[in-house]
N, C-alpha and C. Protein backbone atom coordinates (compact mmCIF):
# COMPACT_ATOMS: atom_id res chain seq x y z
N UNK A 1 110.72 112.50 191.12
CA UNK A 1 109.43 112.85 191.66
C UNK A 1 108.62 113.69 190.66
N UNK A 2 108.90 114.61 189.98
CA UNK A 2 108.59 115.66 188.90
C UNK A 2 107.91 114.47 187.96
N UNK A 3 108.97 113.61 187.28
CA UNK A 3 108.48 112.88 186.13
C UNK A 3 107.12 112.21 186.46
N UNK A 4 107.62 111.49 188.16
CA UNK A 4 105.87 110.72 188.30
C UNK A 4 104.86 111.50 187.95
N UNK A 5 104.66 113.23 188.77
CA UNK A 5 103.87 113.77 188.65
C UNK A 5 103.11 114.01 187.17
N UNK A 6 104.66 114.18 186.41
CA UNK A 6 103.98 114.46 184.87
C UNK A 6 103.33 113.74 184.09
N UNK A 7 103.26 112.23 184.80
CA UNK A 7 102.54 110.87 184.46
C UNK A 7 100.93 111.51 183.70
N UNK A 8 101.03 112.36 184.95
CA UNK A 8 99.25 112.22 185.18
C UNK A 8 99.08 113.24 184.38
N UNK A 9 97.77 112.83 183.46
CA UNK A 9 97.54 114.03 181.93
C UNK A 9 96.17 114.69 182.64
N UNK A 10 95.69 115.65 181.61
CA UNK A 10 94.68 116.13 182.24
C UNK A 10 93.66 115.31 180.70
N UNK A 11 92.33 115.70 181.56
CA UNK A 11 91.60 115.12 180.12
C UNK A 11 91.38 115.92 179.25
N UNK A 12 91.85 117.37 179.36
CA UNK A 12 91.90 118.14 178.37
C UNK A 12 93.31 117.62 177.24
N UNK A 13 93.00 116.96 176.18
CA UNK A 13 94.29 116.87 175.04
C UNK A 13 94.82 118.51 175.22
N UNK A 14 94.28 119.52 174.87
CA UNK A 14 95.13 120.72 174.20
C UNK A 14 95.79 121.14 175.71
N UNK A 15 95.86 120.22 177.02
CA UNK A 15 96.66 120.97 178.25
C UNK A 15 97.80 119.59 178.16
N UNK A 16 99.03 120.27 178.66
CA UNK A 16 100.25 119.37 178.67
C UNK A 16 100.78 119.83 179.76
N UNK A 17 101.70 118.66 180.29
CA UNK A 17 102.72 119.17 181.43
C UNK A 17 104.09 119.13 180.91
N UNK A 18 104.46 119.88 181.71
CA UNK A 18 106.35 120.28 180.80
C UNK A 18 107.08 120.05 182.15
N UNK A 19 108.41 119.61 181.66
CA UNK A 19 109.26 119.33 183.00
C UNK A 19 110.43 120.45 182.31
N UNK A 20 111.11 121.18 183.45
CA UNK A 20 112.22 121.50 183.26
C UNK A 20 113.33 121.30 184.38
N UNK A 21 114.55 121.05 183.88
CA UNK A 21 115.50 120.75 184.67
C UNK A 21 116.62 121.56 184.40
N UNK A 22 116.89 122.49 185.30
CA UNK A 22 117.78 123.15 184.92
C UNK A 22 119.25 122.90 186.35
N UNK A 23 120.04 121.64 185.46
CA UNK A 23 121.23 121.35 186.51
C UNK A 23 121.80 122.07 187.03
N UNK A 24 122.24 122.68 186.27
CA UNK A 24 123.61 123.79 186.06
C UNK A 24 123.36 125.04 187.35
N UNK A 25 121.79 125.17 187.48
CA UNK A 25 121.88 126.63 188.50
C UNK A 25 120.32 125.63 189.37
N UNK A 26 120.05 124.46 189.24
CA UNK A 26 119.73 123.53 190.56
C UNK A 26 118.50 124.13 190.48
N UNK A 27 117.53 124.35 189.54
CA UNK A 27 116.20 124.16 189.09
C UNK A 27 115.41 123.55 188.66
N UNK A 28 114.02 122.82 189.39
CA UNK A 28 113.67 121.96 188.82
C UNK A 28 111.42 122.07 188.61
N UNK A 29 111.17 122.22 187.81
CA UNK A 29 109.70 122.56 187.51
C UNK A 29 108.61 121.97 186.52
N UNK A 30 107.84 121.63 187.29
CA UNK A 30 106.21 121.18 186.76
C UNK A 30 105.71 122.00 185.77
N UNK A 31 105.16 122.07 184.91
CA UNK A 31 104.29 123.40 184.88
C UNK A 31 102.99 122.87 183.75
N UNK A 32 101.76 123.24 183.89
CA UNK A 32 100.77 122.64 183.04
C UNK A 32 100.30 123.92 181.92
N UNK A 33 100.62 123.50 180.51
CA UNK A 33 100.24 124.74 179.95
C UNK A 33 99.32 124.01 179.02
N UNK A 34 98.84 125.32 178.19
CA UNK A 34 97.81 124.84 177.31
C UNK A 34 96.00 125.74 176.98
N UNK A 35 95.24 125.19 176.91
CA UNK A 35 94.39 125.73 176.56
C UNK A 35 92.68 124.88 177.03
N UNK A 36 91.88 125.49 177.52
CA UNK A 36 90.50 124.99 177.63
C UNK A 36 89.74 126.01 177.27
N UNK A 37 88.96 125.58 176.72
CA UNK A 37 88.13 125.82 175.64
C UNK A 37 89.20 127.44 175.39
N UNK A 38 88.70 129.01 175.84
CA UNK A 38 89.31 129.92 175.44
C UNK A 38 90.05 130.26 176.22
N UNK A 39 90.13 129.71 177.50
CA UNK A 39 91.41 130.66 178.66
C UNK A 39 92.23 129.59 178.48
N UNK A 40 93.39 130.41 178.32
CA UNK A 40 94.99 129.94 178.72
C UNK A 40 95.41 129.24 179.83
N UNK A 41 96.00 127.81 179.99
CA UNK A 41 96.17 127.34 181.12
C UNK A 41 97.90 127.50 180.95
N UNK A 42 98.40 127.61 182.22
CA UNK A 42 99.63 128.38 182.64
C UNK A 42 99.75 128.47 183.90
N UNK A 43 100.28 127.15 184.53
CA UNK A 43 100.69 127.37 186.06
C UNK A 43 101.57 126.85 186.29
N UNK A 44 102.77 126.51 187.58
CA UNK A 44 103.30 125.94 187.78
C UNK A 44 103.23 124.80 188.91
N UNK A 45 103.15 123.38 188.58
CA UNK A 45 102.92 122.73 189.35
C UNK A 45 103.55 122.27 190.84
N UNK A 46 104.74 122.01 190.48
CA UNK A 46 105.49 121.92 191.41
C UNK A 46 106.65 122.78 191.01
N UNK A 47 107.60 123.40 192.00
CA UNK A 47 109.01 124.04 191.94
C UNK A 47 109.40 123.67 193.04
N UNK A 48 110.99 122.93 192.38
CA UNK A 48 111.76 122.84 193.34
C UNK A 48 113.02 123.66 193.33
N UNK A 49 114.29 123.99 194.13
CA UNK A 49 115.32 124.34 194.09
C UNK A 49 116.53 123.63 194.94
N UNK A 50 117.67 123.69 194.49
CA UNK A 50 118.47 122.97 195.41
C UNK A 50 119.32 124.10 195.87
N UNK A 51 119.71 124.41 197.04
CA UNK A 51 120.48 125.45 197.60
C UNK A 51 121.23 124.65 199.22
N UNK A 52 122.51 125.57 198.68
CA UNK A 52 123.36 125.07 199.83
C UNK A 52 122.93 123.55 200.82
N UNK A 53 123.06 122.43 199.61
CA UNK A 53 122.51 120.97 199.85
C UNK A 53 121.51 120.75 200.43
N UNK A 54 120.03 121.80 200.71
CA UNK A 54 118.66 121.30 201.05
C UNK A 54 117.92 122.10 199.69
N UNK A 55 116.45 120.94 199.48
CA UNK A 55 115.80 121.23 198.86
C UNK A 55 114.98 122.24 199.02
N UNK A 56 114.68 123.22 197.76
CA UNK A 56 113.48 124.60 198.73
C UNK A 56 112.38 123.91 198.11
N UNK A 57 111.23 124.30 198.30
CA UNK A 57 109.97 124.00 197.86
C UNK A 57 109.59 125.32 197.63
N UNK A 58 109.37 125.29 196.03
CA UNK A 58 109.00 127.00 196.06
C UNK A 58 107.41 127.42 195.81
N UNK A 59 107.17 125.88 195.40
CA UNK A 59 105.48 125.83 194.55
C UNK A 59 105.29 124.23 194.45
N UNK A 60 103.99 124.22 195.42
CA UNK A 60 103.20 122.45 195.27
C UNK A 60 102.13 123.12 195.13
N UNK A 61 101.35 122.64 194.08
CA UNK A 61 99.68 122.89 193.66
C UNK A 61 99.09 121.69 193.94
N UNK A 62 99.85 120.31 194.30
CA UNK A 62 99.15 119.49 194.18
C UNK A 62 98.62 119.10 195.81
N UNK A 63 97.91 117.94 195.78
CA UNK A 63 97.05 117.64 197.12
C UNK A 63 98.11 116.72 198.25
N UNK A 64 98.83 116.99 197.75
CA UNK A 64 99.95 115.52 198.31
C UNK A 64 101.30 116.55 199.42
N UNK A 65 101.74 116.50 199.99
CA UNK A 65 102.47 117.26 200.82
C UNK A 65 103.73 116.23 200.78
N UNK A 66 104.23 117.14 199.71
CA UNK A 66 105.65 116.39 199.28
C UNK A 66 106.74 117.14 200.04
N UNK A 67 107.12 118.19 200.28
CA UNK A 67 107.75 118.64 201.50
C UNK A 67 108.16 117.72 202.66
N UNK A 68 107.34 116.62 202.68
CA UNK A 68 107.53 115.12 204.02
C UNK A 68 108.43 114.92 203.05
């Protein structure tokens, strides 16, 4: 689900999305960094977590209610 999201670019070239997956302690994150024109872009798009076999939702920025 992460990767689809990261499909989508922004039309800013100097902003990127980063995926991280962290197996080992069941972390998983969006995050769009980068630059327009002089402010710093730096958020996190989506966060997920896996705990005691349900998913948490820790952070959706996007318009879509992935939580369903």
């Amino acid at each position: 689900m992460l990767e689809k999201y990261a499909q989508f670019q922004s039309e800013n070239k100097e902003v990127e999305n980063q995926l991280f997956f962290d197996r080992i302690r069941n972390h998983y994150q969006l995050m769009r960094v980068g630059w327009k024109n002089l402010e710093r872009i730096y958020y996190t798009v989506l966060h997920f977590d896996l705990k005691d076999g349900k998913i948490w939702l820790q952070q959706n920025a996007t318009e879509s209610n992935v939580g369903q």
